[in-house]
Protein backbone atom coordinates (compact mmCIF):
# COMPACT_ATOMS: atom_id res chain seq x y z
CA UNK A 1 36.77 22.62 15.33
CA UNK A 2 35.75 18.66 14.40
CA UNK A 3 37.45 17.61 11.15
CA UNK A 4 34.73 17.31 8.27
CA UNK A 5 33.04 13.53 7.54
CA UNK A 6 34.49 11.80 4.89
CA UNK A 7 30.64 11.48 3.89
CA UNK A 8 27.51 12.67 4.62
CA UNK A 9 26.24 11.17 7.36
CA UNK A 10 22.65 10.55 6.55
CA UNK A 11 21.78 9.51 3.16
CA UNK A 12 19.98 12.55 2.65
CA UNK A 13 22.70 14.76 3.68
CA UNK A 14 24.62 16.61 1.23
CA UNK A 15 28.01 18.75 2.58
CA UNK A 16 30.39 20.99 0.12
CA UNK A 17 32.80 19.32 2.18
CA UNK A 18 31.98 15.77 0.83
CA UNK A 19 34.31 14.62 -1.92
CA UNK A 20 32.32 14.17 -5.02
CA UNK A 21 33.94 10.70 -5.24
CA UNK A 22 32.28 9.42 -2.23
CA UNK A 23 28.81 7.88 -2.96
CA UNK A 24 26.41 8.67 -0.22
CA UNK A 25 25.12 5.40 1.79
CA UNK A 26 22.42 3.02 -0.56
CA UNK A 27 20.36 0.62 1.37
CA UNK A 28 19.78 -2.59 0.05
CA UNK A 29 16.35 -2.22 -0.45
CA UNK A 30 17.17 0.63 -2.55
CA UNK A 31 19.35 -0.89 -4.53
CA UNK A 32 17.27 -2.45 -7.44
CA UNK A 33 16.16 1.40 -8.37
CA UNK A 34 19.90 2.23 -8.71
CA UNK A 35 21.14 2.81 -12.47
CA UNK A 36 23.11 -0.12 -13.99
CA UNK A 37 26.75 0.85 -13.86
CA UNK A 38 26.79 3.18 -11.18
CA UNK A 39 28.77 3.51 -8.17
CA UNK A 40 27.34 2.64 -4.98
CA UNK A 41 28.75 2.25 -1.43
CA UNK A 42 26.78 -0.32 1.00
CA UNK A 43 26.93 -0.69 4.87
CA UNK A 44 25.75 -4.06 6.86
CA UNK A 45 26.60 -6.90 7.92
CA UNK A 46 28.42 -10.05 6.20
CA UNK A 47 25.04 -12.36 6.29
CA UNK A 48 26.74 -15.03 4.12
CA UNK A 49 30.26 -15.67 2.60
CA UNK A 50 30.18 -18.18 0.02
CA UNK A 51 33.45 -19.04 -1.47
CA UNK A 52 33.92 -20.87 -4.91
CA UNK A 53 36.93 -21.87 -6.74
CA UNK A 54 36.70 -17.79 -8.65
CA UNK A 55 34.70 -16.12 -6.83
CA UNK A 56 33.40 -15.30 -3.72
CA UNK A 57 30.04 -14.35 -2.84
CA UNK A 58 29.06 -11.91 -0.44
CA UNK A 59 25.78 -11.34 0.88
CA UNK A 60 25.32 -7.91 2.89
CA UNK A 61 22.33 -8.09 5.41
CA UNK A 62 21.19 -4.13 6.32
CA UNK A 63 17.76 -3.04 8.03
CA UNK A 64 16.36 -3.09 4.52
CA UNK A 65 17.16 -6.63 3.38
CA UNK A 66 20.23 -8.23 1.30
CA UNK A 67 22.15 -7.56 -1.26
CA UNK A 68 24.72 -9.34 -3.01
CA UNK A 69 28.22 -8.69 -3.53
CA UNK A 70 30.37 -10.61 -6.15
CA UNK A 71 34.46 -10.59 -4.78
CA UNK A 72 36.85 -12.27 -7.50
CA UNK A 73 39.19 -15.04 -6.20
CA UNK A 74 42.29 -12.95 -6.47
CA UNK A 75 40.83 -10.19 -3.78
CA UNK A 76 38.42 -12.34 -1.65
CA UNK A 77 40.49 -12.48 1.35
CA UNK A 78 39.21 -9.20 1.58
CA UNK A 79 35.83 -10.52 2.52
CA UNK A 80 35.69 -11.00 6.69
CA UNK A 81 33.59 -13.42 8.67
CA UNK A 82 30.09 -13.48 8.93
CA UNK A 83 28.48 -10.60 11.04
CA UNK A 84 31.13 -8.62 11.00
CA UNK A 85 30.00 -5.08 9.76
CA UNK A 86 31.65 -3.96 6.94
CA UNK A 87 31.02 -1.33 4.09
CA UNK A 88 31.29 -2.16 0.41
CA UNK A 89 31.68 0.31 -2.64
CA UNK A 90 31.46 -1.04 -6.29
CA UNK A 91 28.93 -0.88 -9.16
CA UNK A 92 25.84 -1.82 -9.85
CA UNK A 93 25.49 -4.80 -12.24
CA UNK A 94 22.06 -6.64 -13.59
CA UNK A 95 21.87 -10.14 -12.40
CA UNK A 96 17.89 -11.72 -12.87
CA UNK A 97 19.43 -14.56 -9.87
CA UNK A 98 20.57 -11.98 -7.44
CA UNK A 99 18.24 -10.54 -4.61
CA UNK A 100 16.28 -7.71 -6.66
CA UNK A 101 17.64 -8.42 -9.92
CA UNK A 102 21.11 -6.41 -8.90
CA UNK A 103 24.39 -7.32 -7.76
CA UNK A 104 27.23 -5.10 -6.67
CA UNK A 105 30.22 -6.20 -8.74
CA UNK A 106 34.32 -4.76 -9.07
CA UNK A 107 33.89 -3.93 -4.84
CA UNK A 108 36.43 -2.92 -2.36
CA UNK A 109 35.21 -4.47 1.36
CA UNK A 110 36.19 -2.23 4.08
CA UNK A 111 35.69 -3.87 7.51
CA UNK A 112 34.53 -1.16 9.85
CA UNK A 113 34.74 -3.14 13.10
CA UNK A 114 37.22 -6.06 14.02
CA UNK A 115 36.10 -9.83 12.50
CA UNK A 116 33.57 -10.98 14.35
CA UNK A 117 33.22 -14.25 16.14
CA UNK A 118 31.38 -17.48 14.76
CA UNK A 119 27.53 -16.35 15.67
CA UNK A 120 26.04 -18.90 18.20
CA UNK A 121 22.91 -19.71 15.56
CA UNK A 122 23.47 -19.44 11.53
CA UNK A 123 21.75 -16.40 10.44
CA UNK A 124 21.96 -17.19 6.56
CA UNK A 125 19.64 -20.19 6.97
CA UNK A 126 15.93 -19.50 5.95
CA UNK A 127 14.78 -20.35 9.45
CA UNK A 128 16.70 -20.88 12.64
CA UNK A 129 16.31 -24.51 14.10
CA UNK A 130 18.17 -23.66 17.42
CA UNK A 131 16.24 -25.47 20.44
CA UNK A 132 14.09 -21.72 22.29
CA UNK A 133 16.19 -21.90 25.29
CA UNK A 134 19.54 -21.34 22.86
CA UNK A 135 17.68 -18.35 20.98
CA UNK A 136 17.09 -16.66 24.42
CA UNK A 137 20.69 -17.18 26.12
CA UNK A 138 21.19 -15.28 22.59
CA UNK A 139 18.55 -13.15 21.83
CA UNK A 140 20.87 -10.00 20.63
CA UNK A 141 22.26 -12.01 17.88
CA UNK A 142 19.22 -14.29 17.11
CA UNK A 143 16.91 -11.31 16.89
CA UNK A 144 19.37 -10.62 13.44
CA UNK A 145 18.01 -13.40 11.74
CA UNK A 146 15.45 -11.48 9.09
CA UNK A 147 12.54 -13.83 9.86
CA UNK A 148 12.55 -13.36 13.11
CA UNK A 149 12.92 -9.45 13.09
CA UNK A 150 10.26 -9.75 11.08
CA UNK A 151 7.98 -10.63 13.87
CA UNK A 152 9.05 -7.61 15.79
CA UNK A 153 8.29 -5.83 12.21
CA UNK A 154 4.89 -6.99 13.16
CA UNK A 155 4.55 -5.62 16.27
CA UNK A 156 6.35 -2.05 15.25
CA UNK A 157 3.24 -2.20 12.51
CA UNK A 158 0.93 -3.33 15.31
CA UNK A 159 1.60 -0.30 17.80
CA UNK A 160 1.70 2.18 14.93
CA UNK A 161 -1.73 0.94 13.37
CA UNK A 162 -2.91 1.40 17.49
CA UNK A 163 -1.94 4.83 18.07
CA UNK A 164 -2.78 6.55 14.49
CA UNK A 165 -6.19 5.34 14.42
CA UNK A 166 -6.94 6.38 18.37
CA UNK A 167 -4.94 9.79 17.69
CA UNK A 168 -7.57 10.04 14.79
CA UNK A 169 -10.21 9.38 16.94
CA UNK A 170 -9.39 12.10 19.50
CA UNK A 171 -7.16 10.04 22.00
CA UNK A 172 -4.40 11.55 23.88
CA UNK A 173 -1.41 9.34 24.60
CA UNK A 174 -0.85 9.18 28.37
CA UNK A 175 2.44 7.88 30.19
CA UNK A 176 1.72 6.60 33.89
CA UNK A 177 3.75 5.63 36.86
CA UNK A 178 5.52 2.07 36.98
CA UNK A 179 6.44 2.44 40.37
CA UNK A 180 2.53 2.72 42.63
CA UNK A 181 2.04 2.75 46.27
CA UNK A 182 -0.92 0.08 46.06
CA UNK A 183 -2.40 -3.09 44.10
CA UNK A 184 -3.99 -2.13 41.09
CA UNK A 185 -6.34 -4.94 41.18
CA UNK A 186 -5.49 -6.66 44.10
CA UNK A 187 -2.46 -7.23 46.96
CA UNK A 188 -1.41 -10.73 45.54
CA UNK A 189 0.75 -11.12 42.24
CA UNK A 190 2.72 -7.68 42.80
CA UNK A 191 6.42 -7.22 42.78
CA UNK A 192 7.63 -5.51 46.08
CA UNK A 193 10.57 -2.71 45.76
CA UNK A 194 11.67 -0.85 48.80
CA UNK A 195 11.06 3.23 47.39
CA UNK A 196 13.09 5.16 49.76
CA UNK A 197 12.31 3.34 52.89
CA UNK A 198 8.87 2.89 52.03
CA UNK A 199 6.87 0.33 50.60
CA UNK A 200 5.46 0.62 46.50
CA UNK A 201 5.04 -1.92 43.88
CA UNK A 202 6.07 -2.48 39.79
CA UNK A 203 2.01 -1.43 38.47
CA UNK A 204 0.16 -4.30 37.27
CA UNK A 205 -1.46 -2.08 34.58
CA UNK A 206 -2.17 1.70 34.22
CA UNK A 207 -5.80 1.13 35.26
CA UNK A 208 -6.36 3.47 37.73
CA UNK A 209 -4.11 6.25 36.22
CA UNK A 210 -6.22 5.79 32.87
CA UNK A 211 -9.19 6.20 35.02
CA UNK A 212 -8.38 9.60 36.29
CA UNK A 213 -7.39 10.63 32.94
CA UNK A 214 -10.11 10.49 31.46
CA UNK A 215 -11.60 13.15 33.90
CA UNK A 216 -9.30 15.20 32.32
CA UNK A 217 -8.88 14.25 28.58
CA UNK A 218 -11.74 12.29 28.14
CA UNK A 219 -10.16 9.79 25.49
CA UNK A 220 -6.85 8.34 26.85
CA UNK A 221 -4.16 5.42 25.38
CA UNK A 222 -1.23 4.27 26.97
CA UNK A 223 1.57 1.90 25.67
CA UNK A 224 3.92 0.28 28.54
CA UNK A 225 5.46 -2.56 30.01
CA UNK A 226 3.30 -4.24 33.16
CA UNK A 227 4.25 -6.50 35.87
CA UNK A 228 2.78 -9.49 36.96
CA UNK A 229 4.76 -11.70 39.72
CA UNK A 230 1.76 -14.98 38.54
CA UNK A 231 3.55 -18.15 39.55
CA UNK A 232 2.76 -19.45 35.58
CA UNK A 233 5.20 -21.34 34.19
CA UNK A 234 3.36 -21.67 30.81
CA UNK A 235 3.59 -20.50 27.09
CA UNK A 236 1.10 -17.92 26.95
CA UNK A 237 2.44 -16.11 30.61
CA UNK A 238 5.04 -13.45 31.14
CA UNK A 239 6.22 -11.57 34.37
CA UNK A 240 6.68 -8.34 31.71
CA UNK A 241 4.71 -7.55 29.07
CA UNK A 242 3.59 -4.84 26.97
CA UNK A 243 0.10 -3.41 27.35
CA UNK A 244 -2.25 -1.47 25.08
CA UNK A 245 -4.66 0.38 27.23
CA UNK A 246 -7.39 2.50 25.97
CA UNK A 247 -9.82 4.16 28.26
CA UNK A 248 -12.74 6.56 26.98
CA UNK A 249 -15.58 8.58 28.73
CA UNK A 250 -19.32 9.18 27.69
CA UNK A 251 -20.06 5.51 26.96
CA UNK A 252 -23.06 4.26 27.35
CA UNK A 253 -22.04 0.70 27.89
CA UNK A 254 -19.79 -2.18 27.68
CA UNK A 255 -20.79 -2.05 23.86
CA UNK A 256 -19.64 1.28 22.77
CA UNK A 257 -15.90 0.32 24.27
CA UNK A 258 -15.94 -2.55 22.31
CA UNK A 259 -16.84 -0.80 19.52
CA UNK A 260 -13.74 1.45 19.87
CA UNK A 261 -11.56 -1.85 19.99
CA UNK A 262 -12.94 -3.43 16.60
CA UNK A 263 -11.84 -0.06 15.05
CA UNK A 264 -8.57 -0.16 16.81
CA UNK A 265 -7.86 -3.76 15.89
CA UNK A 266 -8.72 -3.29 12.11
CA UNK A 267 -6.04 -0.21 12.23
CA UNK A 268 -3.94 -2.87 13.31
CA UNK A 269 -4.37 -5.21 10.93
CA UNK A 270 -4.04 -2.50 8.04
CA UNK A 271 -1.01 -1.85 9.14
CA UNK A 272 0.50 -5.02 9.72
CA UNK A 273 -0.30 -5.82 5.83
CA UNK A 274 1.15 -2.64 4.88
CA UNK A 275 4.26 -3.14 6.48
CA UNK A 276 6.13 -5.63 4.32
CA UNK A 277 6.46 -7.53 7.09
CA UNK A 278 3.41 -9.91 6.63
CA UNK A 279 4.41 -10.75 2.79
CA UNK A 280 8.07 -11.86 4.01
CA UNK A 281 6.25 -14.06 7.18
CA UNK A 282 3.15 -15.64 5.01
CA UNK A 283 0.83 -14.50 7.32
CA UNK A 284 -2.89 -14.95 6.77
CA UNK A 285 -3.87 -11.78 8.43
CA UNK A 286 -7.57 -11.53 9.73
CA UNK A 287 -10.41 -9.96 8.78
CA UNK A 288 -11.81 -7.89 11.56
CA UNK A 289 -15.76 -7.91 11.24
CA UNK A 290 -17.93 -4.90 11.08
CA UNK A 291 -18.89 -6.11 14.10
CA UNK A 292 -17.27 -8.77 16.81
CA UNK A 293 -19.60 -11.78 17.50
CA UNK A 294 -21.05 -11.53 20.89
CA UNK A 295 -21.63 -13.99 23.42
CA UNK A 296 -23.04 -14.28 26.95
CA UNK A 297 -20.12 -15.81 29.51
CA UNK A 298 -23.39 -18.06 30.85
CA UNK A 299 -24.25 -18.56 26.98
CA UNK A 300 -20.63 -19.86 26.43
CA UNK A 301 -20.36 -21.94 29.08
CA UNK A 302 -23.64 -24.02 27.78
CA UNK A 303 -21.95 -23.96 24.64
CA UNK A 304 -18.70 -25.87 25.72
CA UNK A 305 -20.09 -27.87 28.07
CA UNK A 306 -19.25 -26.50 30.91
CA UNK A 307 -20.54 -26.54 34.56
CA UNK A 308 -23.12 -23.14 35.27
CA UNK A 309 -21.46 -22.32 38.14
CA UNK A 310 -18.00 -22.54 36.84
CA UNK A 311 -16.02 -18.60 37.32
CA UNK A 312 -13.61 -18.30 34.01
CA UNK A 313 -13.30 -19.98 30.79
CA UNK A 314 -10.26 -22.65 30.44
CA UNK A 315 -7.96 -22.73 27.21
CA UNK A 316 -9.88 -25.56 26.03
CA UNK A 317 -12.81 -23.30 26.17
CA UNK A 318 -11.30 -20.06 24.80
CA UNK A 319 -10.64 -22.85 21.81
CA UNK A 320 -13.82 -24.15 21.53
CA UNK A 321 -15.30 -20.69 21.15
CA UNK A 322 -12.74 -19.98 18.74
CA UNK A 323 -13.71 -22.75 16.32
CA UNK A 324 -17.47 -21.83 17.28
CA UNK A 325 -16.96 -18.49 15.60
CA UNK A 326 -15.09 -19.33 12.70
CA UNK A 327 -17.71 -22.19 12.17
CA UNK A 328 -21.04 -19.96 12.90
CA UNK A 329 -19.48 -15.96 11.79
CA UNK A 330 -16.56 -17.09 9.40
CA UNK A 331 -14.95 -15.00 12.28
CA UNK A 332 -11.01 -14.92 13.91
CA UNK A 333 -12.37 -13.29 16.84
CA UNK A 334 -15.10 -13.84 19.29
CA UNK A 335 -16.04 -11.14 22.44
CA UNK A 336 -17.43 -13.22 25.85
CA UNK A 337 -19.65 -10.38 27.54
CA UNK A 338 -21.24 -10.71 31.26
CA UNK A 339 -18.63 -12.15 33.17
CA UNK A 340 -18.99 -13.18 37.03
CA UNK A 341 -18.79 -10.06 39.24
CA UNK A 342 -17.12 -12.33 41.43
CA UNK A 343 -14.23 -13.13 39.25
CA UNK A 344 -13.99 -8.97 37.83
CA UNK A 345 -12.12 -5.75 39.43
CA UNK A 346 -13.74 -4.03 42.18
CA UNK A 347 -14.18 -0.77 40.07
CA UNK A 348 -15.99 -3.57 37.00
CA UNK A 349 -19.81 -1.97 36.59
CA UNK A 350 -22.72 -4.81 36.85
CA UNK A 351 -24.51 -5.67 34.01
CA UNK A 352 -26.99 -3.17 32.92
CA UNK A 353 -30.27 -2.73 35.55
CA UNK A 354 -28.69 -4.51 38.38
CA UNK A 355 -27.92 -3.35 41.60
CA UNK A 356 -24.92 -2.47 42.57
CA UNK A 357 -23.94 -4.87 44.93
CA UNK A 358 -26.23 -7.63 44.55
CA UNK A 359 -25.56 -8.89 40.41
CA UNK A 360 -23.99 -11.63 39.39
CA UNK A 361 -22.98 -10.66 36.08
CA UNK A 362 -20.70 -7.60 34.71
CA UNK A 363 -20.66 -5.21 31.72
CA UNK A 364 -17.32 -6.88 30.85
CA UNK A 365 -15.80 -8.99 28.13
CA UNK A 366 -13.24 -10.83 26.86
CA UNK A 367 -12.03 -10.59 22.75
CA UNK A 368 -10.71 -14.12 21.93
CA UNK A 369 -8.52 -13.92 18.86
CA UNK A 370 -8.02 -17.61 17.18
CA UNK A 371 -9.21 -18.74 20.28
CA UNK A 372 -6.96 -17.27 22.93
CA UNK A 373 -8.23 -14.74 25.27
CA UNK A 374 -6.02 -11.42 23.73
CA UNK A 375 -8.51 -8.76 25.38
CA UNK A 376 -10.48 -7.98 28.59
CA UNK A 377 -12.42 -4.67 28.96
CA UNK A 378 -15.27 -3.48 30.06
CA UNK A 379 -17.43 -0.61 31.35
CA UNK A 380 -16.11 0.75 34.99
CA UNK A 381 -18.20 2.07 38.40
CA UNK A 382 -18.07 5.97 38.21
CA UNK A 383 -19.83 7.01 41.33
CA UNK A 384 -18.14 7.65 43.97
CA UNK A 385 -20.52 5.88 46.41
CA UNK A 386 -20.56 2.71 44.09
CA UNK A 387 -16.60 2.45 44.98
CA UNK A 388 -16.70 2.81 48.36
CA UNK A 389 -19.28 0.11 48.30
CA UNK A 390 -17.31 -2.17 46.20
CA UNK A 391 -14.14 -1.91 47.73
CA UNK A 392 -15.58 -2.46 51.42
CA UNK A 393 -17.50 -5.82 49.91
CA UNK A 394 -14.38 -7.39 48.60
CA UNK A 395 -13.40 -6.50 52.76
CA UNK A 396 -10.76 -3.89 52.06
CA UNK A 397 -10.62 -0.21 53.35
CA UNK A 398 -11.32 2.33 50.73
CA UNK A 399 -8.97 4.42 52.32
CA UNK A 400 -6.10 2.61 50.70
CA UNK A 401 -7.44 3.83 47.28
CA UNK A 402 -8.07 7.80 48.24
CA UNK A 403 -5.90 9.33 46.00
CA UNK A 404 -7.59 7.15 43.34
CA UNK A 405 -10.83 7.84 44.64
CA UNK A 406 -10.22 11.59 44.86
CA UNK A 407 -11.36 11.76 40.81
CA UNK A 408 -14.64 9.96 41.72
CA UNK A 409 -15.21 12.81 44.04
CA UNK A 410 -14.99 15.69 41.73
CA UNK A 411 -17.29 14.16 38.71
CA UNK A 412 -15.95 11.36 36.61
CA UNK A 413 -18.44 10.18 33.43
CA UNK A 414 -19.59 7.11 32.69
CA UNK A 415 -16.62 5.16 31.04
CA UNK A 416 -14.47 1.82 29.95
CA UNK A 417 -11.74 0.71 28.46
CA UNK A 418 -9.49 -2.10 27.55
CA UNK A 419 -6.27 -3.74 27.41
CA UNK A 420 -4.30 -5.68 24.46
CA UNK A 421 -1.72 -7.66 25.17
CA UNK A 422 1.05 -7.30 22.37
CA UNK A 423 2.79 -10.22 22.87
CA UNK A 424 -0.12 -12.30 22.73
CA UNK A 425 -1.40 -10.53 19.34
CA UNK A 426 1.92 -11.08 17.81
CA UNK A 427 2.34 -14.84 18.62
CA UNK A 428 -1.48 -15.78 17.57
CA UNK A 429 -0.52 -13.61 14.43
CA UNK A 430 2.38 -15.14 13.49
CA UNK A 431 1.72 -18.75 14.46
CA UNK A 432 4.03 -18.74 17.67
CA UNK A 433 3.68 -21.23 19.99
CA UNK A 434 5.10 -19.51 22.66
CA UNK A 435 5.49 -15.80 23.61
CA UNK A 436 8.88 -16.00 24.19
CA UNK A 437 9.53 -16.55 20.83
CA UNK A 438 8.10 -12.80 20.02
CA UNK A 439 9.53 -11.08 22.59
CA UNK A 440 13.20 -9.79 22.12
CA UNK A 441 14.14 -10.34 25.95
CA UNK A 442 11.37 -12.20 27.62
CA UNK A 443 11.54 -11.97 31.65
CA UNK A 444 9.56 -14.84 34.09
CA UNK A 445 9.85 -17.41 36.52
CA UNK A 446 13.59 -18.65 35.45
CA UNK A 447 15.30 -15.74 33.11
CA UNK A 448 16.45 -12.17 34.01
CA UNK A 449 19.17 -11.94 31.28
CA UNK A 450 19.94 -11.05 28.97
């Protein structure tokens, strides 16, 4: 039989075999509704030791925030290095300077690991100044530093605002296979594993899996890591990332997935300002419209001044449409519709009243957020014929795709989707300049580790 804790183990928790003169566990952010003069025991980190001729200051860093700790000169080599995790019990004491107006004075500091090393950044500073490639060698440690968990605050808020206002929408989350036996989109940019013997590939996105779900559930999301083996070197590229895919049948265009993305975005949104996380960051979250300013890809190209017969918008045109929107629609975001066929998925449909085929334009978009592309999306092919014919004009056998095209075979509905790339919503949303600096362990062309 295990010997009983010396204290509950959640906060929570209560036990007959707890002594009654063990506190359960406050969290620092709980600390300023704690009664003046009672006993509280703490558990965190040592963010910052300040030491003054009689007394030392401790400041204890836990998931919640900080809270400080005031050690008298006669026991304050009691008080360990900073980061090493210790627990603190003393009482609570009203201090207007202290974070939250509270202080925990009379302590006893019990380390619970051994001291820890000098950290390779300084936490305790308002903003770490280390040069990117330092804050990467250590992301486990730098990721400490409470502005910049913050940022992944922002994407916790992001994914939970995503998922509760799909589930409310009739969505069914969907988890699909990483490891594929073709392209998704195409046979270039994959990275090749050997499965057993046998050839397969890290999926470039859930695409076709979403696709077949929605025979099935009609309404699908998915949140996952993708892989892309791109050759970009560049701030705003990443061999993984995380993906938001939605997919959704019965539409009757292009329009009513987009629709479906402005709600998801402003669920996104409201929950990023709920979250706390925002406040302690300064972000200016955006408004998301009733309705996303719409543009035609021929349109935007006019616009910029860019060549007709040019395939894709540049980032200096994803810019200029951004400042084109805020100017014209007091808007962050932007949505590009009609893209080339060319330059779009096989299974992309043409534009409304075209041909199969024969059109030079898609019912597709791209949502530019702040003027970076953040979104593409679109409405797909659904007949089976259509995909046979697609796949054969881009001069590959349809036959590769069979277990794919199986669905098409048995009655698919008309239907689109999207993707959102988190990393890419988090650094326009927080001012990043790169995405590296929002994503805890960032992998491409140079780092695997840590």
């Amino acid at each position: 039989m295990r010997p009983p804790l010396p204290y509950p183990s959640t906060p929570s928790s209560t036990s007959a075999e707890t002594p009654s003169s063990v506190p359960v566990r406050t969290l620092a952010g709980d600390l300023p509704t704690a009664p003046p003069g009672s006993v509280v025991r703490l558990q965190g980190w040592v963010h910052r030791r300040r030491e003054l001729a009689t007394v030392t200051f401790l400041v204890l860093r836990d998931r919640t925030g900080l809270a400080q700790v005031v050690v008298r000169s006669g026991v304050s080599r009691q008080v360990p290095p900073e980061e090493t995790t210790v627990e603190v019990t003393g009482t609570v004491t009203a201090n207007p300077q202290a974070p939250g107006g509270v202080e925990i004075t009379e302590p006893a500091v019990t380390p619970l690991t051994d001291a820890a090393e000098t950290p390779p950044v300084e936490l305790w500073r308002p903003a770490l100044t280390a040069a990117l490639p330092t804050l990467l060698d250590h992301a486990a440690v730098a990721w400490r530093h409470p502005a910049q968990k913050a940022r992944w605050e922002v994407a916790a808020a992001s994914l939970r605002g995503f998922r509760a206002t799909l589930d409310a929408t009739g969505f069914t989350e969907v988890c699909t296979p990483k490891l594929v036996g073709t392209a998704t989109e195409s046979g270039a940019n994959v990275f090749a594993v050997d499965y057993f013997g046998r050839p397969a590939y890290l999926a470039q996105s859930p695409q076709l899996y979403k696709q077949q779900m929605v025979g099935v559930f009609e309404r699908v999301y998915e949140v996952g890591p993708v892989f892309r083996a791109e050759l970009h070197d560049t701030v705003r590229h990443l061999a993984e990332y995380r993906s938001l895919d939605v997919e959704l049948g019965f539409v009757r265009d292009h329009r009513d997935v987009l629709a479906v993305l402005r709600d998801v975005l402003a669920g996104m949104t409201d929950a990023v300002r709920g979250s706390g996380a925002a406040e302690r960051l300064g972000l200016e979250v955006p408004e998301v419209p009733a309705a996303f300013p719409v543009i035609h890809f021929a349109d935007a190209l006019a616009l910029v001044g860019a060549p007709a017969d040019e395939p894709d918008l540049a980032p200096e045109h994803e810019r200029a449409l951004g400042e084109w929107a805020m100017a014209e629609h007091g808007s962050d975001f932007v949505a590009v519709e009609g893209y080339p066929m060319a330059k779009r998925p096989f299974y992309t449909h043409p534009e409304t009243g075209s041909a199969p085929g024969g059109a030079r334009w898609s019912n597709s978009f791209d949502l530019l957020f702040r003027g970076l592309e953040l979104v593409t999306g679109g409405q797909r092919l659904h007949r089976y014929a259509d995909y046979v014919a697609a796949i054969e004009a881009r001069g590959e056998d349809p036959a590769t795709y069979a277990s794919y095209l199986a669905a098409f075979r048995h009655g698919m509905p008309p239907h689109g989707g999207f993707a959102i790339g988190l990393e890419r919503w988090v650094a326009r949303l927080v001012g990043a300049a790169n995405l590296r600096e929002v994503t805890p362990f960032p992998r491409d062309l140079h780092r695997l580790a840590p």
